[in-house]
PDB file of N, CA and C in Angstrom:
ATOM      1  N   UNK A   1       0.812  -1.199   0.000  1.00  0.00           N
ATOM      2  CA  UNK A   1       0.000   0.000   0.000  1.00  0.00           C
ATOM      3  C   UNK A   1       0.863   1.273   0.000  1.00  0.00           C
ATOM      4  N   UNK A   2       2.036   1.305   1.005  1.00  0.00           N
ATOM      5  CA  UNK A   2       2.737   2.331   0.827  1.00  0.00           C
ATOM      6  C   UNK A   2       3.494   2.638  -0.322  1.00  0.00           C
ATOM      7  N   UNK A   3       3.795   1.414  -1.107  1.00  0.00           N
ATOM      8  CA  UNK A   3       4.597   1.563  -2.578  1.00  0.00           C
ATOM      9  C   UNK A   3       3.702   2.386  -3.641  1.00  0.00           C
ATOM     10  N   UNK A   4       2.535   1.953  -3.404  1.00  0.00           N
ATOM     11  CA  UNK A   4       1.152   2.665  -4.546  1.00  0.00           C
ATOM     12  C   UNK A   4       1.090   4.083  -4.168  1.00  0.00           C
ATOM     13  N   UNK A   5       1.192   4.691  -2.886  1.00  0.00           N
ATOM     14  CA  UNK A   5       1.222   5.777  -2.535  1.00  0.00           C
ATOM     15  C   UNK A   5       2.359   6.554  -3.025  1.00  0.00           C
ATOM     16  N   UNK A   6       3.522   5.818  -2.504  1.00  0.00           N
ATOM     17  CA  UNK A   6       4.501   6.800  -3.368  1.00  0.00           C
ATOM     18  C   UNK A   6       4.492   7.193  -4.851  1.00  0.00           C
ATOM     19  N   UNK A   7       3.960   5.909  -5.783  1.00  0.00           N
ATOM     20  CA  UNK A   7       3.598   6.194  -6.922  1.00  0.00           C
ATOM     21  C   UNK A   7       3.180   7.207  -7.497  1.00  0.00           C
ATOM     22  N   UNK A   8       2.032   7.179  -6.762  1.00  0.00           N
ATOM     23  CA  UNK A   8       1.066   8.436  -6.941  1.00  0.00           C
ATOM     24  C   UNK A   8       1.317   9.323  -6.810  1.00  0.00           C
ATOM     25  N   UNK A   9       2.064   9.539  -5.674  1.00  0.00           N
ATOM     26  CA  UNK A   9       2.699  10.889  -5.435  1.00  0.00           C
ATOM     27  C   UNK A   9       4.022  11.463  -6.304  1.00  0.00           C
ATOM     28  N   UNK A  10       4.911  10.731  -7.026  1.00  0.00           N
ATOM     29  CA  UNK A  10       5.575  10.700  -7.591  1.00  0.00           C
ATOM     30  C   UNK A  10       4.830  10.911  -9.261  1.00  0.00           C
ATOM     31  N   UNK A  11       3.659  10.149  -9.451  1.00  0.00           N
ATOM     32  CA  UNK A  11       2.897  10.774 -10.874  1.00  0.00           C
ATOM     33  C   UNK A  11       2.634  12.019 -10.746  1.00  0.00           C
ATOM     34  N   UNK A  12       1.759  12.278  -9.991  1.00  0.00           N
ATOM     35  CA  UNK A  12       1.268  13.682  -8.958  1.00  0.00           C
ATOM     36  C   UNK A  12       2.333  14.709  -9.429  1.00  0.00           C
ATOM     37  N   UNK A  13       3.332  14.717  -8.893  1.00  0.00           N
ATOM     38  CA  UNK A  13       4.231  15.486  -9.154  1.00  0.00           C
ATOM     39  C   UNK A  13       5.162  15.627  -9.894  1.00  0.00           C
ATOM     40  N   UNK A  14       5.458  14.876 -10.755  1.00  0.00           N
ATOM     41  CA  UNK A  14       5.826  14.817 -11.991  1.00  0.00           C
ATOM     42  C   UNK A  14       4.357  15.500 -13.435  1.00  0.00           C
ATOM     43  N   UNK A  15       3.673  15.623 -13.413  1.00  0.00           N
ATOM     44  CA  UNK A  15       2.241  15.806 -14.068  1.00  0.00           C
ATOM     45  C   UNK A  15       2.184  17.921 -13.558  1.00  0.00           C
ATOM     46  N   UNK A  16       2.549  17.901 -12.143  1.00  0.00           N
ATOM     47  CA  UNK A  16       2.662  18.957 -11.717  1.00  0.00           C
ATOM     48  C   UNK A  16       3.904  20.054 -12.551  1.00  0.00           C
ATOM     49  N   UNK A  17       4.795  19.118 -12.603  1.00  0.00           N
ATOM     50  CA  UNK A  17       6.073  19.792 -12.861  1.00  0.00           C
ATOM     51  C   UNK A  17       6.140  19.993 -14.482  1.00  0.00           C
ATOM     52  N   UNK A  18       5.249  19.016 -14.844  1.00  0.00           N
ATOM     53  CA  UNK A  18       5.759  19.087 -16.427  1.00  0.00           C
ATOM     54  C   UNK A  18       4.327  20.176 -16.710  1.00  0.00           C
ATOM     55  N   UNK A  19       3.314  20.389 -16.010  1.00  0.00           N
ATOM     56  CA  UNK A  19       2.212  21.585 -16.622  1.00  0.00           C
ATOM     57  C   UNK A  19       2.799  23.088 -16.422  1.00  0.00           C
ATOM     58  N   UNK A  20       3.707  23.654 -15.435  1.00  0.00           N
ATOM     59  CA  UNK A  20       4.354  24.509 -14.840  1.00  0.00           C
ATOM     60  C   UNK A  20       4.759  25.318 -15.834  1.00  0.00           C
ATOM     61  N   UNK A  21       5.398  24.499 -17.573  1.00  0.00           N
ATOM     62  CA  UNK A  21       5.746  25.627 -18.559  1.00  0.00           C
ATOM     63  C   UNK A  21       3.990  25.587 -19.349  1.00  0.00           C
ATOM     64  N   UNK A  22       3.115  25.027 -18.833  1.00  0.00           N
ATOM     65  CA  UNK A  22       2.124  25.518 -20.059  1.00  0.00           C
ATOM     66  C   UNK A  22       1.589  26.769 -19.157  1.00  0.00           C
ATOM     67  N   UNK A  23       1.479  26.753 -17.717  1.00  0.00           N
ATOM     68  CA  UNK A  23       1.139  28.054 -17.219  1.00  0.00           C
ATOM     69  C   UNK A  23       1.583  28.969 -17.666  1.00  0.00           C
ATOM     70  N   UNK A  24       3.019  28.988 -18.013  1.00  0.00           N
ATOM     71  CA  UNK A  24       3.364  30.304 -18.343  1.00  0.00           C
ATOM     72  C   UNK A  24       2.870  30.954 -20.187  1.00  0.00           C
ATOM     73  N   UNK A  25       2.861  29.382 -20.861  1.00  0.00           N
ATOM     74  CA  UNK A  25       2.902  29.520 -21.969  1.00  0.00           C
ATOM     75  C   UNK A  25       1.396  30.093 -22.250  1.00  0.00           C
ATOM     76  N   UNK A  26       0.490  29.827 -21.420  1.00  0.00           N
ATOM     77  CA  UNK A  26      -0.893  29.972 -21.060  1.00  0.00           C
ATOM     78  C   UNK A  26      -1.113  31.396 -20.854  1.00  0.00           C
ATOM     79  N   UNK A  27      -0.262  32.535 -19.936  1.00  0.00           N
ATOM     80  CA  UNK A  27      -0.456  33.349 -19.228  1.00  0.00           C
ATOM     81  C   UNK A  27       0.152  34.474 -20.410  1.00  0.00           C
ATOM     82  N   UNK A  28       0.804  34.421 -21.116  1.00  0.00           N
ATOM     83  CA  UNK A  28       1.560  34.979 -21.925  1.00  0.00           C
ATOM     84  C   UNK A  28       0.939  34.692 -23.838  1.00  0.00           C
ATOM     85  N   UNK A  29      -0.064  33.916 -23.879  1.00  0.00           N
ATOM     86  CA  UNK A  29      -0.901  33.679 -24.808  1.00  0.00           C
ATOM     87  C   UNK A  29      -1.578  35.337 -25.085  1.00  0.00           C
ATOM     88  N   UNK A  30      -2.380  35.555 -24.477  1.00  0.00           N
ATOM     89  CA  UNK A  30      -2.985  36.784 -24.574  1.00  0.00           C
ATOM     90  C   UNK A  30      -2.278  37.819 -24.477  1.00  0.00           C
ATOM     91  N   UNK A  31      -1.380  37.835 -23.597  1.00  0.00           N
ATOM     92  CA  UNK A  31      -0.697  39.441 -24.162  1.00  0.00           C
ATOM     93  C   UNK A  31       0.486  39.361 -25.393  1.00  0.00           C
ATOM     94  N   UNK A  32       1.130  37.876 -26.405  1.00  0.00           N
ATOM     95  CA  UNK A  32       1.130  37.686 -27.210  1.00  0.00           C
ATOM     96  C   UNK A  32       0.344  38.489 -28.597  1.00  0.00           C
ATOM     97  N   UNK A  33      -0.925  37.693 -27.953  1.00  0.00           N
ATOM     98  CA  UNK A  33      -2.448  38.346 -29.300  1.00  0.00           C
ATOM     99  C   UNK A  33      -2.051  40.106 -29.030  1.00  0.00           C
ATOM    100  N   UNK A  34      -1.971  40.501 -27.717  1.00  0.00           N
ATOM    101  CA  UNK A  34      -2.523  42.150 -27.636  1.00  0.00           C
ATOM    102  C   UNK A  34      -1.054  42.723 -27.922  1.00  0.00           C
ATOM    103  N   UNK A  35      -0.107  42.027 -28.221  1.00  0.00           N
ATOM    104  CA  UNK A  35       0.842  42.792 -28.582  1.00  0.00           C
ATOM    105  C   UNK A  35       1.220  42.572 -30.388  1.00  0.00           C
ATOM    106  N   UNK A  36       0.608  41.864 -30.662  1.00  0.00           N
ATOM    107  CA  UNK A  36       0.285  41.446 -32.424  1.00  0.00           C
ATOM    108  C   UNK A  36      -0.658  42.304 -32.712  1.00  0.00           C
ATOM    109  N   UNK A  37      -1.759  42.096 -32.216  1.00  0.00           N
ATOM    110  CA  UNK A  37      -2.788  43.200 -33.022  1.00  0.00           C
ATOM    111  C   UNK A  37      -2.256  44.685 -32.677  1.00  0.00           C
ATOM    112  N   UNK A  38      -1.332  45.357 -31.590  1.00  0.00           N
ATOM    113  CA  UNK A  38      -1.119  46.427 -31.606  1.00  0.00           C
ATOM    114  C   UNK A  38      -0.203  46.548 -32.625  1.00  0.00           C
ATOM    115  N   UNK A  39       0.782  46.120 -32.792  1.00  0.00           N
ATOM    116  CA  UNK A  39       1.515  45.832 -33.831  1.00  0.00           C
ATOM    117  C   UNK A  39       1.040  45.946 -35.771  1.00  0.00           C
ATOM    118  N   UNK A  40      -0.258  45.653 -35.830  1.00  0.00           N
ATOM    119  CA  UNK A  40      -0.570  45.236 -36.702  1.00  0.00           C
ATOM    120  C   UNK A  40      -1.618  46.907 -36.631  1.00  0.00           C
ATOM    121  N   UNK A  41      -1.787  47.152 -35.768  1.00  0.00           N
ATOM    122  CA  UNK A  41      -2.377  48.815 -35.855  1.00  0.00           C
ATOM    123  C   UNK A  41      -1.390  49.524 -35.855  1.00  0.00           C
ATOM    124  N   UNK A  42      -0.384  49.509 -35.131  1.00  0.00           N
ATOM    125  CA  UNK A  42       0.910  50.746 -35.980  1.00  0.00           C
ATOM    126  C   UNK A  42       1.109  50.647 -37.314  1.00  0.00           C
ATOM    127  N   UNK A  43       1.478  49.318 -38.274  1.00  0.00           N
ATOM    128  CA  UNK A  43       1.910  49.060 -39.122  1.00  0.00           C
ATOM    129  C   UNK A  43       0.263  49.774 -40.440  1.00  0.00           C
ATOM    130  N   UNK A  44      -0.367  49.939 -39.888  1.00  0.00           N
ATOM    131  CA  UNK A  44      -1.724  50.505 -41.000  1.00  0.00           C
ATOM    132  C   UNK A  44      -1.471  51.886 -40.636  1.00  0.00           C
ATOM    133  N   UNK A  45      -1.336  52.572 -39.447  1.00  0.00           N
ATOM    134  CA  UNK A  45      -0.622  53.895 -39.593  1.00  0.00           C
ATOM    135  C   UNK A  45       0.622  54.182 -40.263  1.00  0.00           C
ATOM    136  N   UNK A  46       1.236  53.611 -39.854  1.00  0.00           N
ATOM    137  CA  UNK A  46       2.602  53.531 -40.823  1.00  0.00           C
ATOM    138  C   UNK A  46       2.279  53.868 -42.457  1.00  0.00           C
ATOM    139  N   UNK A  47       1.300  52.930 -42.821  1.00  0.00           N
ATOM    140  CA  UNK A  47       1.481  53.287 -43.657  1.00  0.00           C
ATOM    141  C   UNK A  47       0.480  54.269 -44.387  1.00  0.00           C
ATOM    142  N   UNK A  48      -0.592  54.468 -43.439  1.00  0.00           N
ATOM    143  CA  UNK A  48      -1.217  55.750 -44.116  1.00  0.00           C
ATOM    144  C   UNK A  48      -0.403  57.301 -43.875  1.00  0.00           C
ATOM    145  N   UNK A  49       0.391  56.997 -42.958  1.00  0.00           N
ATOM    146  CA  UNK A  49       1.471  58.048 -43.015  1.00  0.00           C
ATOM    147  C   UNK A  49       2.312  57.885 -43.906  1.00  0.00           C
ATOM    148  N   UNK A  50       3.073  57.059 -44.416  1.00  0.00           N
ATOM    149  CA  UNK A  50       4.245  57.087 -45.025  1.00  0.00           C
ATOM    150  C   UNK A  50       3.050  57.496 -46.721  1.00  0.00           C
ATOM    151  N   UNK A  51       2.033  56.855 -47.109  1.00  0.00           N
ATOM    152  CA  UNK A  51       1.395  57.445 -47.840  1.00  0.00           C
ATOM    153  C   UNK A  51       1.117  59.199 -48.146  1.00  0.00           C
ATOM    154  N   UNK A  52       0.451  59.799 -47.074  1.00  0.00           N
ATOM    155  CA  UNK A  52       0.042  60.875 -46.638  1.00  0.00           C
ATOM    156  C   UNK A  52       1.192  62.245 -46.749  1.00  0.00           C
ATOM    157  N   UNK A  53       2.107  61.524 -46.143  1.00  0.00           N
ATOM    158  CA  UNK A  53       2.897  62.594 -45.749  1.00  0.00           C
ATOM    159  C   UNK A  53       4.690  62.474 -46.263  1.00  0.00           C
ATOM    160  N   UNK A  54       4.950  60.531 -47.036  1.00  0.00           N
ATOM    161  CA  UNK A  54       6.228  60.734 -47.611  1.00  0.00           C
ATOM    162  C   UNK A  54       7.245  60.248 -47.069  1.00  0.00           C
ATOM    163  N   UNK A  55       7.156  60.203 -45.929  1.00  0.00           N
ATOM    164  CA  UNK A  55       8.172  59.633 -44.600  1.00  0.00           C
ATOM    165  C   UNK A  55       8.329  58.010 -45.101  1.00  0.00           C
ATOM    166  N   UNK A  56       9.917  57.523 -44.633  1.00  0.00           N
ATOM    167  CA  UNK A  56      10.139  56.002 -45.274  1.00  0.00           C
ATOM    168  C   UNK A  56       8.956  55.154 -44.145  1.00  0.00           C
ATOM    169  N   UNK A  57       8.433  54.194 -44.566  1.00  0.00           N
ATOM    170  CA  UNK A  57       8.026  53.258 -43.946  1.00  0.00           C
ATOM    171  C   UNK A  57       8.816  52.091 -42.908  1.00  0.00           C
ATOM    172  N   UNK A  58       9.403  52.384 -41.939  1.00  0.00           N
ATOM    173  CA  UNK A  58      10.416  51.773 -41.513  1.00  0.00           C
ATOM    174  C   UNK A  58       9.284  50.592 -40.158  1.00  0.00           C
ATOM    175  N   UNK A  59       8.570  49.769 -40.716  1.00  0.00           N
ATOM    176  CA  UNK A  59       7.584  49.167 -39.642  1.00  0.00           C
ATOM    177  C   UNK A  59       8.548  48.003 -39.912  1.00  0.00           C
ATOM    178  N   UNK A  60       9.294  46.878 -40.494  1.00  0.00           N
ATOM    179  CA  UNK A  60       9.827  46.107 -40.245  1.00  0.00           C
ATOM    180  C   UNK A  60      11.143  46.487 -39.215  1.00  0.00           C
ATOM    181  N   UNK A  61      11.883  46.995 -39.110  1.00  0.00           N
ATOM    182  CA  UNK A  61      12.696  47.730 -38.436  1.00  0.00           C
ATOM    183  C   UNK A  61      12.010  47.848 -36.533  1.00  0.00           C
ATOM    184  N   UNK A  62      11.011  48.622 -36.799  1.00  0.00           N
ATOM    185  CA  UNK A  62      10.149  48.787 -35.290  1.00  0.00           C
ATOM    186  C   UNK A  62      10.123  47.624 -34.788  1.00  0.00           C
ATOM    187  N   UNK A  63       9.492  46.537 -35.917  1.00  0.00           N
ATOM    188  CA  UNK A  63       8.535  45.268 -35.027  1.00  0.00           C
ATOM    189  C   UNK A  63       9.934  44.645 -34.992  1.00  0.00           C
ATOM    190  N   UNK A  64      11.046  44.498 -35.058  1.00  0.00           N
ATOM    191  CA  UNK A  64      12.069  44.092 -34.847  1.00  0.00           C
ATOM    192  C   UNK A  64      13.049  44.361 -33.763  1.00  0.00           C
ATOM    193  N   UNK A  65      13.050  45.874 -33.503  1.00  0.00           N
ATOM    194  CA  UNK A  65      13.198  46.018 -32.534  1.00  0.00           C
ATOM    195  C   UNK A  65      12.405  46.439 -31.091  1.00  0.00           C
ATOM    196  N   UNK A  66      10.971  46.176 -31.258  1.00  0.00           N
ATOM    197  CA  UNK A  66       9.791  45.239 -29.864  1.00  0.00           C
ATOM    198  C   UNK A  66      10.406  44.353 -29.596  1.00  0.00           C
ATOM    199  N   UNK A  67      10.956  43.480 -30.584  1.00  0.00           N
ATOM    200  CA  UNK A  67      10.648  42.116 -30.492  1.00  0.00           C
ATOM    201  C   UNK A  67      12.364  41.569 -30.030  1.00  0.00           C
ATOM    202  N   UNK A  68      13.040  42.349 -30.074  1.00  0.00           N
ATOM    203  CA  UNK A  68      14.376  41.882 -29.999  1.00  0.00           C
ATOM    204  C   UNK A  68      14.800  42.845 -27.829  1.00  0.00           C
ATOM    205  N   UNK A  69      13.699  43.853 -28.083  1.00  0.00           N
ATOM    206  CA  UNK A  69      14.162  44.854 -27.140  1.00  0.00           C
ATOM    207  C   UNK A  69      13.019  43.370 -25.770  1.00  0.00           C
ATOM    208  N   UNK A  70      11.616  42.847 -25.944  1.00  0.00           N
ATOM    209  CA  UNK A  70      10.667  41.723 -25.676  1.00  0.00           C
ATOM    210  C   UNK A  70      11.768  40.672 -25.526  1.00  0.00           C
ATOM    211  N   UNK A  71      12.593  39.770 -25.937  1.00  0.00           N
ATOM    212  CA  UNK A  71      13.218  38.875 -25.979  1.00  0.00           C
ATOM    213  C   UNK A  71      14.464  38.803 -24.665  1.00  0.00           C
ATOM    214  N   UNK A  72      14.883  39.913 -25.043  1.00  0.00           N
ATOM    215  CA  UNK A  72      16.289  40.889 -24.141  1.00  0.00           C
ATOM    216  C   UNK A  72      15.470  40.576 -23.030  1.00  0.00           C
ATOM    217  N   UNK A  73      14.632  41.303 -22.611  1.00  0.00           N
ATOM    218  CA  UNK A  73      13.540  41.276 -21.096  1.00  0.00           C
ATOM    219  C   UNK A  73      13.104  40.537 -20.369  1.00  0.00           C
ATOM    220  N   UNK A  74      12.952  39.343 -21.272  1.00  0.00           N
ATOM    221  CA  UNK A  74      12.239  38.326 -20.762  1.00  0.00           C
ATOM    222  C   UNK A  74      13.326  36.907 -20.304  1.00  0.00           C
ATOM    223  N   UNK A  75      14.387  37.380 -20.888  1.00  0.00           N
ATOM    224  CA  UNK A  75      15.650  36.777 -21.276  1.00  0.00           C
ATOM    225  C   UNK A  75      16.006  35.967 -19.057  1.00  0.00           C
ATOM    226  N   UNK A  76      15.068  34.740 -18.808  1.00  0.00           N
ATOM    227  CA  UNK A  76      15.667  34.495 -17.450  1.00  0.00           C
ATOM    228  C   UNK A  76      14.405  34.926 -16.691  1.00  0.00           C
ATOM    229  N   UNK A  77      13.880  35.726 -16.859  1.00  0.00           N
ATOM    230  CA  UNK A  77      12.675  35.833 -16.282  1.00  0.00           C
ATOM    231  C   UNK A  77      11.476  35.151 -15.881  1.00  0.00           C
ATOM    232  N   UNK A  78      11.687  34.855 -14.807  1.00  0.00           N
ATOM    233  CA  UNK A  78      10.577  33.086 -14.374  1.00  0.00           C
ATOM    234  C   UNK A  78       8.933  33.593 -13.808  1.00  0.00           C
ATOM    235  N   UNK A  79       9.125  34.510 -13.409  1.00  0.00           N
ATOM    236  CA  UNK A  79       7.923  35.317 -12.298  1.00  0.00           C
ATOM    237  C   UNK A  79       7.122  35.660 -13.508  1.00  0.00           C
ATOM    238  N   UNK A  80       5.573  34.543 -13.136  1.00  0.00           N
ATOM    239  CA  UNK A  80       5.058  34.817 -14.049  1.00  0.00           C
ATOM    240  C   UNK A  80       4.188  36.882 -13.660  1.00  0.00           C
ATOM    241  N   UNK A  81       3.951  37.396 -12.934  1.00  0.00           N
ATOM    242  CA  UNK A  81       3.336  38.932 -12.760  1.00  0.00           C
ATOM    243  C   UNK A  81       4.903  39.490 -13.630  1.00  0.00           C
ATOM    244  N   UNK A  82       5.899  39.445 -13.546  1.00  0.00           N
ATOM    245  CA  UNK A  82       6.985  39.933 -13.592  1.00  0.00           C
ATOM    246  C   UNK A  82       7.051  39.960 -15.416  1.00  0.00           C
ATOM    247  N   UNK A  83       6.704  38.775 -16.078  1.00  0.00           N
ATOM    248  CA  UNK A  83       6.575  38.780 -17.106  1.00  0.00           C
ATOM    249  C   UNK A  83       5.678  39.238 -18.297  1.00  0.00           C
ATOM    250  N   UNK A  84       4.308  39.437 -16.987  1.00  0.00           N
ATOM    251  CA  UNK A  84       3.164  40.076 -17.539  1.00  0.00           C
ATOM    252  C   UNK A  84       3.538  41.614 -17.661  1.00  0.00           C
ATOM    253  N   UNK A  85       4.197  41.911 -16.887  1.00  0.00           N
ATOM    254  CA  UNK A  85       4.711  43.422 -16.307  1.00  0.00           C
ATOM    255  C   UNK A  85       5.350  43.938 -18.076  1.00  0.00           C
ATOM    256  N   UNK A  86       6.606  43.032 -18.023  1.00  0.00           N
ATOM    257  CA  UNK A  86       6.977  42.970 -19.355  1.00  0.00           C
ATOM    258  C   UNK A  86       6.532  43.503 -20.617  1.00  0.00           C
ATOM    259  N   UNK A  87       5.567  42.384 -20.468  1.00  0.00           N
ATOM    260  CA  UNK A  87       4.771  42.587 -21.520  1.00  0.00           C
ATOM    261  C   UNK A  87       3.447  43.985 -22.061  1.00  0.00           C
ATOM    262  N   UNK A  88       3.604  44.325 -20.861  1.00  0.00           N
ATOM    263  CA  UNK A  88       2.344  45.602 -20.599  1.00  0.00           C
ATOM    264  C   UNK A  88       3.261  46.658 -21.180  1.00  0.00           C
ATOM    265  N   UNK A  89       4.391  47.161 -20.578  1.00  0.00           N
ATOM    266  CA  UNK A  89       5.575  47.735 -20.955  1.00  0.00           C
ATOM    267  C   UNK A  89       5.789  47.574 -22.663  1.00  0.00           C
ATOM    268  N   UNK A  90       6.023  46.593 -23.271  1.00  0.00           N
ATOM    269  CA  UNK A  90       6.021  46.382 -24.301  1.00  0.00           C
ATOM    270  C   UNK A  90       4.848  47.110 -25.715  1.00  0.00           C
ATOM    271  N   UNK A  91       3.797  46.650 -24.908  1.00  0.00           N
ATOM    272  CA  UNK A  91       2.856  46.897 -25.544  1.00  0.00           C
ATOM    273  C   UNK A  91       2.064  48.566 -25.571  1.00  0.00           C
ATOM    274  N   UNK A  92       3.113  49.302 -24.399  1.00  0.00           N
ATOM    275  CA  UNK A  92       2.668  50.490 -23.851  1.00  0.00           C
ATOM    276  C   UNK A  92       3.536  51.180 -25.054  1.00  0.00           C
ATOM    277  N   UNK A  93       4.620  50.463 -25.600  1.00  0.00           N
ATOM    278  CA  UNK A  93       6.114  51.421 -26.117  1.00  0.00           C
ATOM    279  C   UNK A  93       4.401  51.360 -27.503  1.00  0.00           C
ATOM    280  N   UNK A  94       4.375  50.248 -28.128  1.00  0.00           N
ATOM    281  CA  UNK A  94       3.689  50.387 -29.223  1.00  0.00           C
ATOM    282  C   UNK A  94       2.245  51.123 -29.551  1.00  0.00           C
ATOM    283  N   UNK A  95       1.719  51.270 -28.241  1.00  0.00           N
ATOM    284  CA  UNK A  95       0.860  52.419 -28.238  1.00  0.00           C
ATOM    285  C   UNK A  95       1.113  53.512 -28.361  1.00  0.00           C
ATOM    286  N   UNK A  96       2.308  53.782 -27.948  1.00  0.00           N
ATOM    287  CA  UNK A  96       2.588  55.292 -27.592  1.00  0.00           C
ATOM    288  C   UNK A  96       3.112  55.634 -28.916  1.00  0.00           C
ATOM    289  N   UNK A  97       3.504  54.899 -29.783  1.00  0.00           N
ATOM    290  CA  UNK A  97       4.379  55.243 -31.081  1.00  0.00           C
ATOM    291  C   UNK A  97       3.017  55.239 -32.004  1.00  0.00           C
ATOM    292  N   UNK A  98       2.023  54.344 -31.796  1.00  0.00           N
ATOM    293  CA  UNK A  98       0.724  54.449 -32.457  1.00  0.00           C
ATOM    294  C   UNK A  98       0.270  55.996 -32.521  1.00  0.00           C
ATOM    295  N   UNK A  99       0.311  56.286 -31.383  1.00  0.00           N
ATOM    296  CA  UNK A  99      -0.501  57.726 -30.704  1.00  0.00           C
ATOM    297  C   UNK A  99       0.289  58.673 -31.546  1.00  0.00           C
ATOM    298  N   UNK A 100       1.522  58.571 -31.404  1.00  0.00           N
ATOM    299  CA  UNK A 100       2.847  59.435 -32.043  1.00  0.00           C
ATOM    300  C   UNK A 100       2.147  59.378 -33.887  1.00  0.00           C
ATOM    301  N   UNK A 101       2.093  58.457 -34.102  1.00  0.00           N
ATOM    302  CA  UNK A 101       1.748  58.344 -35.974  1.00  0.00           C
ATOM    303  C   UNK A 101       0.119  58.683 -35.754  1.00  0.00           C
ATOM    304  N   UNK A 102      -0.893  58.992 -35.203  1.00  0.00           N
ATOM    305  CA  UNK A 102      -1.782  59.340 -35.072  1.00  0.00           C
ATOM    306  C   UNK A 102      -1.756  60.776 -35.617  1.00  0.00           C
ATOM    307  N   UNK A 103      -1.123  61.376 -34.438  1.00  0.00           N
ATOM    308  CA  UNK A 103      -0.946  62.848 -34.410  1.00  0.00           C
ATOM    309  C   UNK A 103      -0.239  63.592 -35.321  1.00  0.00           C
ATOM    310  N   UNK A 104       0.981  62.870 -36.054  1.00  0.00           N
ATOM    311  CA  UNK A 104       1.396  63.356 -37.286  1.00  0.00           C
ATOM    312  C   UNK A 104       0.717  63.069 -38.401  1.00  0.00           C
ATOM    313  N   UNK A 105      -0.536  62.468 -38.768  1.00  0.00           N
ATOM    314  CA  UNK A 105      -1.341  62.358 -39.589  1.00  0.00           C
ATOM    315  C   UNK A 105      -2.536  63.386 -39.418  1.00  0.00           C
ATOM    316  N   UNK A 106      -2.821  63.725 -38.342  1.00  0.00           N
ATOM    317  CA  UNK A 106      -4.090  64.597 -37.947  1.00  0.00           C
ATOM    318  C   UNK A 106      -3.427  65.901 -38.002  1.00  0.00           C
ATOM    319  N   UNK A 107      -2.421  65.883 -37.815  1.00  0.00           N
ATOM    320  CA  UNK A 107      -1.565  67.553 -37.812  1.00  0.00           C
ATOM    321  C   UNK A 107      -1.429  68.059 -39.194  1.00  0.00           C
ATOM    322  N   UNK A 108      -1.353  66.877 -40.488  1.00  0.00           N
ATOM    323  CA  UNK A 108      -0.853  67.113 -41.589  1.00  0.00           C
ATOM    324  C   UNK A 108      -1.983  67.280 -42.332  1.00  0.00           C
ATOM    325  N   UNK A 109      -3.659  67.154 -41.970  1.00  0.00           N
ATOM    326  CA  UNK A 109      -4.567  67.870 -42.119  1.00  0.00           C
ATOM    327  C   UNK A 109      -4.795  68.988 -42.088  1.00  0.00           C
ATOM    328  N   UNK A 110      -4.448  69.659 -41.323  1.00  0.00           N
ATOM    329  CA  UNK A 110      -4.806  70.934 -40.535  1.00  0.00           C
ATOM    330  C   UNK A 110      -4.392  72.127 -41.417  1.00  0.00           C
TER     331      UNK A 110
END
C-alpha cells in the first residue's frame, strides 16, 4: 500500500512539474495576441502616413526592434506577474508610437 502511494505521489508530481511551462505559456498567450494586433495597428498607420505625408516606412525595423528589445527582457525571467509586467511595458512602447503616428497624420490635415 505504501509503494502505490509513493507512486502516486511521484505521478502527482511529476504531471505537476511538467504543466508549470504551459502556465506560463498559457499566461503569456494573450498578451502575445494584444501585442500582435497592436503591432498590426501601428503598421496601417505607418502606412497611411508614409502614404500621406512621404516619410520612409520603416515598420519592419520597429517590429524588430519590440521584439528583440521583448526577448532581451524576458531573457531568465521566471515570475510569471513579472513577465506580464513585461509585456504591458512592451505593448505600452507600441501604443505610444501608435498615438505618435496618429498625431502626425491629424496635424498634416490641418
Amino acid at each position: 500500500m505504501k509503494k502505490n502511494k509513493k507512486i502516486l505521489f511521484l505521478g502527482a508530481l511529476t504531471l505537476s512539474i511538467s504543466s508549470l511551462p504551459l502556465v506560463f505559456v498559457s499566461c503569456e498567450t494573450s498578451k502575445k495576441g494584444k501585442l500582435k494586433r497592436a503591432l498590426r495597428k501601428n503598421k496601417s498607420y505607418r502606412v497611411s502616413v508614409t502614404k500621406k505625408l512621404g516619410i520612409p516606412n520603416d515598420y519592419e525595423d520597429f517590429a524588430k526592434r519590440i521584439y528583440d528589445e521583448l526577448s532581451t527582457k524576458l531573457n531568465g525571467v521566471t515570475n510569471k506577474a513579472e513577465r506580464e509586467k513585461i509585456y504591458d511595458e512592451i505593448i505600452n512602447k507600441v501604443y505610444t508610437s501608435t498615438a505618435n503616428l496618429t498625431d502626425m497624420y491629424d496635424t498634416s490635415t490641418k
